[in-house]
PDB file of N, CA and C in Angstrom:
ATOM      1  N   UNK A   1      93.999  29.652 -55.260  1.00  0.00           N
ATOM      2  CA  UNK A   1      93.909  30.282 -53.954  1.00  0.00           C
ATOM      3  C   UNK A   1      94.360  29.290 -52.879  1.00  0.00           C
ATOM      4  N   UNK A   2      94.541  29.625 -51.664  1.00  0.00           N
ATOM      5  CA  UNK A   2      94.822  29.072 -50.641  1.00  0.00           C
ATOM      6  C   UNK A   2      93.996  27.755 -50.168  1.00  0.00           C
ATOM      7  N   UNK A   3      92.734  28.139 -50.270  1.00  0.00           N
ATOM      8  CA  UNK A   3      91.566  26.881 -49.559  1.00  0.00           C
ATOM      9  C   UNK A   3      91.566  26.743 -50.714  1.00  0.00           C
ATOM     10  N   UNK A   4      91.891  26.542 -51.901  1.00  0.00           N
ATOM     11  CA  UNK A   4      91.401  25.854 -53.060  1.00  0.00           C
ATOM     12  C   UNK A   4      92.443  24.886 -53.133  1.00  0.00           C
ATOM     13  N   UNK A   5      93.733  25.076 -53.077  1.00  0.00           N
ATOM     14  CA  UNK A   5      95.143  24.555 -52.196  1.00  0.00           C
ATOM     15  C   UNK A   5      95.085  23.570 -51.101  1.00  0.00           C
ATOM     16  N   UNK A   6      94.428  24.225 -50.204  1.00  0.00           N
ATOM     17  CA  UNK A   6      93.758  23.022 -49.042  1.00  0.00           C
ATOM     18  C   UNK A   6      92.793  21.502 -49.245  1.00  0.00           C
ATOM     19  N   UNK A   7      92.310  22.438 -49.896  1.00  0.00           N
ATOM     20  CA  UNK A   7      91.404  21.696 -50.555  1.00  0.00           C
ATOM     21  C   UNK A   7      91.717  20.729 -50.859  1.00  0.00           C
ATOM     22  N   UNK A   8      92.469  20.569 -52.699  1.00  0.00           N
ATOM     23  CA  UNK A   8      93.379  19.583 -53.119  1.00  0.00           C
ATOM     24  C   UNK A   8      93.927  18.708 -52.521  1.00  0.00           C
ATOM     25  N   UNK A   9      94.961  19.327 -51.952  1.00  0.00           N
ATOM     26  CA  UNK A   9      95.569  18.672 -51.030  1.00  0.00           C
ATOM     27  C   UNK A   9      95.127  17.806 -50.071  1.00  0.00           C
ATOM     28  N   UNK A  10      94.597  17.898 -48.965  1.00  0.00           N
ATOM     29  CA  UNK A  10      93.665  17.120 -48.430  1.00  0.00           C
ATOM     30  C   UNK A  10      92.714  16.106 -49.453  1.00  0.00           C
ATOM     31  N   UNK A  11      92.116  16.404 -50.270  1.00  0.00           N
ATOM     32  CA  UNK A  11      91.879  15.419 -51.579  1.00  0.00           C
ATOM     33  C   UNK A  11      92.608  14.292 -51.930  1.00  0.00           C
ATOM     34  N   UNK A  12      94.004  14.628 -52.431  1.00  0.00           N
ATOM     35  CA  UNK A  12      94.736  13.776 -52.842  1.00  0.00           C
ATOM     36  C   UNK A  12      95.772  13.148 -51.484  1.00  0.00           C
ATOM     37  N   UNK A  13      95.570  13.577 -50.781  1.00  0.00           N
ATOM     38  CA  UNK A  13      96.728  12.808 -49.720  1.00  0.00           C
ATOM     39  C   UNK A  13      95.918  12.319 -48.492  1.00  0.00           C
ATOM     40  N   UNK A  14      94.701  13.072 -48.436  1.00  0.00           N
ATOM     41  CA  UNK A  14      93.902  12.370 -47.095  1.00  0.00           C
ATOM     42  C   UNK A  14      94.729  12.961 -45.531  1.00  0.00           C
ATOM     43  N   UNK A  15      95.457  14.363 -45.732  1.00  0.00           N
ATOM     44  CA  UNK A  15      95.436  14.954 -44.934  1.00  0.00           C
ATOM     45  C   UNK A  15      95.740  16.519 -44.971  1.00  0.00           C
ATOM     46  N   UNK A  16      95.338  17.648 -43.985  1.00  0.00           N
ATOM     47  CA  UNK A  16      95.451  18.794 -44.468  1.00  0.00           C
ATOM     48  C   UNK A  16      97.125  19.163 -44.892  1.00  0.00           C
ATOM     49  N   UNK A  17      97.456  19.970 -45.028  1.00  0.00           N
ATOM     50  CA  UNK A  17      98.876  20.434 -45.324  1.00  0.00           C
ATOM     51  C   UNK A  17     100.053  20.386 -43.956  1.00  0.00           C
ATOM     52  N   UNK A  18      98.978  20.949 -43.033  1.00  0.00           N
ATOM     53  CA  UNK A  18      99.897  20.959 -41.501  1.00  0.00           C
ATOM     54  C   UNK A  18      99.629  19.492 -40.772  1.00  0.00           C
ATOM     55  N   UNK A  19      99.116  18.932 -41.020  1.00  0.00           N
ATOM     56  CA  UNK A  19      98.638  17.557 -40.408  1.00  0.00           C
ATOM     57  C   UNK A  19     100.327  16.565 -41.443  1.00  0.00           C
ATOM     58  N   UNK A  20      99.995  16.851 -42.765  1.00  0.00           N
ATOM     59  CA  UNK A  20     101.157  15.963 -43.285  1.00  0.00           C
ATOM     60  C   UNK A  20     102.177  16.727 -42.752  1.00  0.00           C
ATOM     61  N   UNK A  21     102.747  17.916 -43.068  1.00  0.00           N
ATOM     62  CA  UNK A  21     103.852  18.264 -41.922  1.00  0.00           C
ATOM     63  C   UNK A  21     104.018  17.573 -40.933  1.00  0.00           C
ATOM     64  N   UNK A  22     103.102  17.529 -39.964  1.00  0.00           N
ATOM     65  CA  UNK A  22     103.307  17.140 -38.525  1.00  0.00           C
ATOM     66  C   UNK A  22     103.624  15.465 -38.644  1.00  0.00           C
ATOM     67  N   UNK A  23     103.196  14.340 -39.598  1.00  0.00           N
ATOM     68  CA  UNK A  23     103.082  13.387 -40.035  1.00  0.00           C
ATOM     69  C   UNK A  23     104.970  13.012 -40.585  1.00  0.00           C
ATOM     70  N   UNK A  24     105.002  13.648 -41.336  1.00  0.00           N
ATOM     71  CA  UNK A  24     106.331  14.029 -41.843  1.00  0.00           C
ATOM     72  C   UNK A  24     107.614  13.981 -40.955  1.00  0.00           C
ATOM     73  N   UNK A  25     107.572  15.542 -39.834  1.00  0.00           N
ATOM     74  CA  UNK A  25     108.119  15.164 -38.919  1.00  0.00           C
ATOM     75  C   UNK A  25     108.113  13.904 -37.846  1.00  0.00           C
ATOM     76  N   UNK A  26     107.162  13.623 -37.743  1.00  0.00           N
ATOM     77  CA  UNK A  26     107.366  12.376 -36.847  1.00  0.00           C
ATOM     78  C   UNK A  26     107.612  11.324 -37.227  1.00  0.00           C
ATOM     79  N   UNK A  27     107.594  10.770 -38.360  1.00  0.00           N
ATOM     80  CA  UNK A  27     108.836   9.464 -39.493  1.00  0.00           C
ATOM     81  C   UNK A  27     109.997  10.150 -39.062  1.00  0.00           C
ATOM     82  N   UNK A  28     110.447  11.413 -39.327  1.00  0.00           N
ATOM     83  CA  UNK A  28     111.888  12.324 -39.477  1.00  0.00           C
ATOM     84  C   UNK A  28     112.428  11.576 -37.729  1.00  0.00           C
ATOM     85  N   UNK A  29     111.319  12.040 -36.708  1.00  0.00           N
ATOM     86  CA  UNK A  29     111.727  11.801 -35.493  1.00  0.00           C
ATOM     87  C   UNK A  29     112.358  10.289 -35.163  1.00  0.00           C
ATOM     88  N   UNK A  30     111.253   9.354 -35.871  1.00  0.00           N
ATOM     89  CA  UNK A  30     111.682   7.926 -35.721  1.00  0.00           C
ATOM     90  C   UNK A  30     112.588   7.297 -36.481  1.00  0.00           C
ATOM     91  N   UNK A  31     112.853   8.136 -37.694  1.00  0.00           N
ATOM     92  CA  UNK A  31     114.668   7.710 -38.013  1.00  0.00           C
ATOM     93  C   UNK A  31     115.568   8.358 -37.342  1.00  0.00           C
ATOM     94  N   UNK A  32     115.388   9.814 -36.426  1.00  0.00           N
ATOM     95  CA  UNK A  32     116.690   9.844 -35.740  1.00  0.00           C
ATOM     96  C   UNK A  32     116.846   9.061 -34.504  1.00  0.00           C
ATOM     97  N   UNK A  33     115.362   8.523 -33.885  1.00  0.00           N
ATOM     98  CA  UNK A  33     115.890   7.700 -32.850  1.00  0.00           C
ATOM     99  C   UNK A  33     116.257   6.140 -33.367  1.00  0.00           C
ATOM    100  N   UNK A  34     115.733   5.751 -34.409  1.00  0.00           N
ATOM    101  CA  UNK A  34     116.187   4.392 -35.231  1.00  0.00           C
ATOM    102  C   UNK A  34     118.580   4.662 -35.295  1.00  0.00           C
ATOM    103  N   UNK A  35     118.158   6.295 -35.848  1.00  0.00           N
ATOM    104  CA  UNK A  35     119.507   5.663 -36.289  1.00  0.00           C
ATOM    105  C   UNK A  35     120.801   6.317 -35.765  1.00  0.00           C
ATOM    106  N   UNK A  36     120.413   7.475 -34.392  1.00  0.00           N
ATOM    107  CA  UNK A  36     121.308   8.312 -33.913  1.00  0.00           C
ATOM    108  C   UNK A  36     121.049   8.049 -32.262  1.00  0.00           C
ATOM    109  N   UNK A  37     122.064   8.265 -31.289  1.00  0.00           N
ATOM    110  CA  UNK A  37     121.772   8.876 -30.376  1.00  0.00           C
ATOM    111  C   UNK A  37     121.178  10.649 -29.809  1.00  0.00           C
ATOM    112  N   UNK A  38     120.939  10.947 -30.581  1.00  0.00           N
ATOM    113  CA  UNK A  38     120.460  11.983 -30.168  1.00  0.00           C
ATOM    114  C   UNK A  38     119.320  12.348 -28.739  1.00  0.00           C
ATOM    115  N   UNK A  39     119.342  13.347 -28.330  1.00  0.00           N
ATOM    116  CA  UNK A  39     118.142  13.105 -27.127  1.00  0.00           C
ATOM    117  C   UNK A  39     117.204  13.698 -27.873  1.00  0.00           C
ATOM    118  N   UNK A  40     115.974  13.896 -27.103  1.00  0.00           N
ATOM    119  CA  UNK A  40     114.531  14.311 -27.494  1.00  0.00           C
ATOM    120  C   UNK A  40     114.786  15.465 -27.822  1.00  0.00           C
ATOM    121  N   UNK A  41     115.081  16.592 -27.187  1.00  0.00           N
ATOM    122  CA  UNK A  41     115.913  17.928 -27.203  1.00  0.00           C
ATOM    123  C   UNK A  41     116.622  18.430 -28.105  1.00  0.00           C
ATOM    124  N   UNK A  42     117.030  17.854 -28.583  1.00  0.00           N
ATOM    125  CA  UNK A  42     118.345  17.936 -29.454  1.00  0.00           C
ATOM    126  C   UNK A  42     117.384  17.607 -31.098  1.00  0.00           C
ATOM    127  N   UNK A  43     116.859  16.425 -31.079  1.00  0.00           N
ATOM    128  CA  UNK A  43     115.977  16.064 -32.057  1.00  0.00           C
ATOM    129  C   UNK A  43     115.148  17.126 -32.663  1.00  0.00           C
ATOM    130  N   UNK A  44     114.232  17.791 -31.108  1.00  0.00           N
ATOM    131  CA  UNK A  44     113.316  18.596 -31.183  1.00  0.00           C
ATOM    132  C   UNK A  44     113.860  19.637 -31.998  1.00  0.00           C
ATOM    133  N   UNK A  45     114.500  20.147 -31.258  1.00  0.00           N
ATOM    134  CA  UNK A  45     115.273  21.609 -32.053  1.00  0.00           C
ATOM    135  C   UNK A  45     116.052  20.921 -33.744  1.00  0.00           C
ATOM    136  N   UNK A  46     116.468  19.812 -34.309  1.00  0.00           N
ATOM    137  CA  UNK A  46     116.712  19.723 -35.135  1.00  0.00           C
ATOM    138  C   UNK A  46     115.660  19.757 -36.277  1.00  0.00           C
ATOM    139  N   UNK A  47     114.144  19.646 -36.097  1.00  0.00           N
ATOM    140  CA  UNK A  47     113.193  19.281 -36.433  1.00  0.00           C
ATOM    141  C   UNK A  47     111.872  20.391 -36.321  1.00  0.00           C
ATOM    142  N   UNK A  48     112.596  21.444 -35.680  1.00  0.00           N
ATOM    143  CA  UNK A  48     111.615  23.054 -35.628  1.00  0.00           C
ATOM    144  C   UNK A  48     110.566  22.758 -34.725  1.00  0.00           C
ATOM    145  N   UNK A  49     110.680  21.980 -33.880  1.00  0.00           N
ATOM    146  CA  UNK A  49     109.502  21.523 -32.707  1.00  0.00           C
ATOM    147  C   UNK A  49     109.508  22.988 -31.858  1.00  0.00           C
ATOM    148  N   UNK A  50     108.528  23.191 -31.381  1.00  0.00           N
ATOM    149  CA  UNK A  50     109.046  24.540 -30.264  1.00  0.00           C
ATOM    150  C   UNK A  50     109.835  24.507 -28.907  1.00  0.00           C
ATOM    151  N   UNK A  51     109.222  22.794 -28.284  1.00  0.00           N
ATOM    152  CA  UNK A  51     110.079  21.932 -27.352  1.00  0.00           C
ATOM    153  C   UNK A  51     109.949  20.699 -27.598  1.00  0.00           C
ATOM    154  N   UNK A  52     110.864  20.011 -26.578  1.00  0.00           N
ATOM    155  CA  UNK A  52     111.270  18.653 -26.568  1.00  0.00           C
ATOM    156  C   UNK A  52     109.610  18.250 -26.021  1.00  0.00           C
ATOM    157  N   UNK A  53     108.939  18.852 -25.348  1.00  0.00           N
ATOM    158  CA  UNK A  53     107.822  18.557 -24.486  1.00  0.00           C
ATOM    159  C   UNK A  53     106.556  18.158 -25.171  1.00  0.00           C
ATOM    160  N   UNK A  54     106.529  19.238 -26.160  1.00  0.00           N
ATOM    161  CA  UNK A  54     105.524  19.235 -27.475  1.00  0.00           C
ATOM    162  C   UNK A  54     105.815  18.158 -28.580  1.00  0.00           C
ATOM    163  N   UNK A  55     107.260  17.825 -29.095  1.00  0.00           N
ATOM    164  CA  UNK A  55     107.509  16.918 -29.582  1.00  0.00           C
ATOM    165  C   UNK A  55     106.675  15.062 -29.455  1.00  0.00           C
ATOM    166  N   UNK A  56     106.954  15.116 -27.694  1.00  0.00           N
ATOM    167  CA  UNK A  56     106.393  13.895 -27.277  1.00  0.00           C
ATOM    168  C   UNK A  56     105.280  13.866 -27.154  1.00  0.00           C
ATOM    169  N   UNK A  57     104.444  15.098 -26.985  1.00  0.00           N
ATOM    170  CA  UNK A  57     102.888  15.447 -26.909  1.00  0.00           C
ATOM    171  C   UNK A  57     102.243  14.801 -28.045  1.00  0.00           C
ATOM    172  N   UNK A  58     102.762  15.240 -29.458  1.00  0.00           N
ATOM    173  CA  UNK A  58     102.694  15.230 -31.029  1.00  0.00           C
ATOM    174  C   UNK A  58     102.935  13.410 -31.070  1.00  0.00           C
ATOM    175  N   UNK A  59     103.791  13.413 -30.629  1.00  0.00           N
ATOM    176  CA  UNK A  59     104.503  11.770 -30.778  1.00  0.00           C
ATOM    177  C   UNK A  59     103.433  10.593 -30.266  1.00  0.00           C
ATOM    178  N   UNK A  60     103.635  10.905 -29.258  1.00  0.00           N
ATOM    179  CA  UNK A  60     102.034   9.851 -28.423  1.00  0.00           C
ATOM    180  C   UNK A  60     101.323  10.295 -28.908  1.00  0.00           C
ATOM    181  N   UNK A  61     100.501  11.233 -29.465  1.00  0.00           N
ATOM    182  CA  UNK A  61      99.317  10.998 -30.244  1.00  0.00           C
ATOM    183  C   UNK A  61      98.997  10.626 -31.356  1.00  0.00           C
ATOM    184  N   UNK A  62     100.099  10.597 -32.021  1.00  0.00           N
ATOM    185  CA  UNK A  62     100.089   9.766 -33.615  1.00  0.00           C
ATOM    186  C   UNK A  62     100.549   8.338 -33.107  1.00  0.00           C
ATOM    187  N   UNK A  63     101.732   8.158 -32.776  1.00  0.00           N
ATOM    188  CA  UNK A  63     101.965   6.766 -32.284  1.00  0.00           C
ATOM    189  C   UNK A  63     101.676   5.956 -31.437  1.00  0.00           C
ATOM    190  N   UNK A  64     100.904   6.492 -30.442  1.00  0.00           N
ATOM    191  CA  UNK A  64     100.833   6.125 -28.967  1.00  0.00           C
ATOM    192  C   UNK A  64     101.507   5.106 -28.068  1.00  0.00           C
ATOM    193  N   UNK A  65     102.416   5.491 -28.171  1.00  0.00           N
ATOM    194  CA  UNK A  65     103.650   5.625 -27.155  1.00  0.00           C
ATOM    195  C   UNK A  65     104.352   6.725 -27.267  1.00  0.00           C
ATOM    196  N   UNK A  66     105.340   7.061 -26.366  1.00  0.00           N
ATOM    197  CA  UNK A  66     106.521   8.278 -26.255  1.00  0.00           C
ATOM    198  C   UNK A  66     107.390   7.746 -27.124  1.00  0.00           C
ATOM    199  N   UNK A  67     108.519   9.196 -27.521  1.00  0.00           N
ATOM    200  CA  UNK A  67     109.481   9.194 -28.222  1.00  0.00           C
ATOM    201  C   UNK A  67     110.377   7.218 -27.279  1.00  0.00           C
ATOM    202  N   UNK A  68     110.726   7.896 -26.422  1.00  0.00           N
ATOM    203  CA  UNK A  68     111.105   7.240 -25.494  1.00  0.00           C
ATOM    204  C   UNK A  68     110.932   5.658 -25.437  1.00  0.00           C
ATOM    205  N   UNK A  69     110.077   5.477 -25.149  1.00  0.00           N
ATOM    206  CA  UNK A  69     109.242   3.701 -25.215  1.00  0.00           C
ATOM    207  C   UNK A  69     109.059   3.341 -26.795  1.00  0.00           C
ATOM    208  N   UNK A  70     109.693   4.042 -27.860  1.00  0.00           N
ATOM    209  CA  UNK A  70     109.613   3.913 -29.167  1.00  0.00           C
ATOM    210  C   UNK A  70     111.109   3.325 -29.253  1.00  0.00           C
ATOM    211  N   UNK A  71     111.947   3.755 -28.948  1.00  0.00           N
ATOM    212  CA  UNK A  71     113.391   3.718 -28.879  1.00  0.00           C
ATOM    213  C   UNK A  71     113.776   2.376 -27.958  1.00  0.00           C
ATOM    214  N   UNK A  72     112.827   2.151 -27.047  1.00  0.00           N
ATOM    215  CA  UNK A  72     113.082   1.020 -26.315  1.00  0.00           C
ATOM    216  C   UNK A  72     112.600  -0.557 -27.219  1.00  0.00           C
ATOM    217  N   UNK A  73     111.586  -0.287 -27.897  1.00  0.00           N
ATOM    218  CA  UNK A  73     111.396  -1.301 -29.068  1.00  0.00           C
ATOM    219  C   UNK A  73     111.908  -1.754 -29.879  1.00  0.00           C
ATOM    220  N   UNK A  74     113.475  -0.582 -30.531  1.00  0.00           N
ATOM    221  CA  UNK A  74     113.834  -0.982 -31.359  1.00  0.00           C
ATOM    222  C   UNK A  74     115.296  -1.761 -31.063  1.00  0.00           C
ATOM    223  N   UNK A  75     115.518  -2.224 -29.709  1.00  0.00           N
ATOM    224  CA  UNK A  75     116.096  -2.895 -29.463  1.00  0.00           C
ATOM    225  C   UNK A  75     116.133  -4.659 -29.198  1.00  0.00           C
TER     226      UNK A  75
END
């Protein structure tokens, strides 16, 4: 079943299913600013974000910093 699914999962990885998604995407985010110019926008929509806005919302709270001041580090 589904929560039996959840369950597991969260078990073996130490996060729910949409949490590693969201986890997922945001590595995805920090190799395209590691290795593209792309903007936030452009990223976002490559990456099924709903906006560029929510992206950085998501971003500072796992990383805490912005997409932005992430990209400035890796220089």
């Amino acid at each position: 079943s589904e929560v039996y699914f959840r369950k597991l999962f969260k078990e073996y990885s130490g996060s729910s299913p949409s949490e590693y998604r969201i986890k997922t995407k945001i590595h995805k985010v920090k190799a395209y600013l590691r290795t593209t110019n792309l903007t936030i926008s452009e990223i976002a929509e490559r990456l099924n974000f709903t906006d560029a806005s929510y992206l950085i919302k998501i971003f500072r709270e796992l990383e805490g910093i912005t997409p932005l001041e992430y990209k400035k580090t890796l220089k």
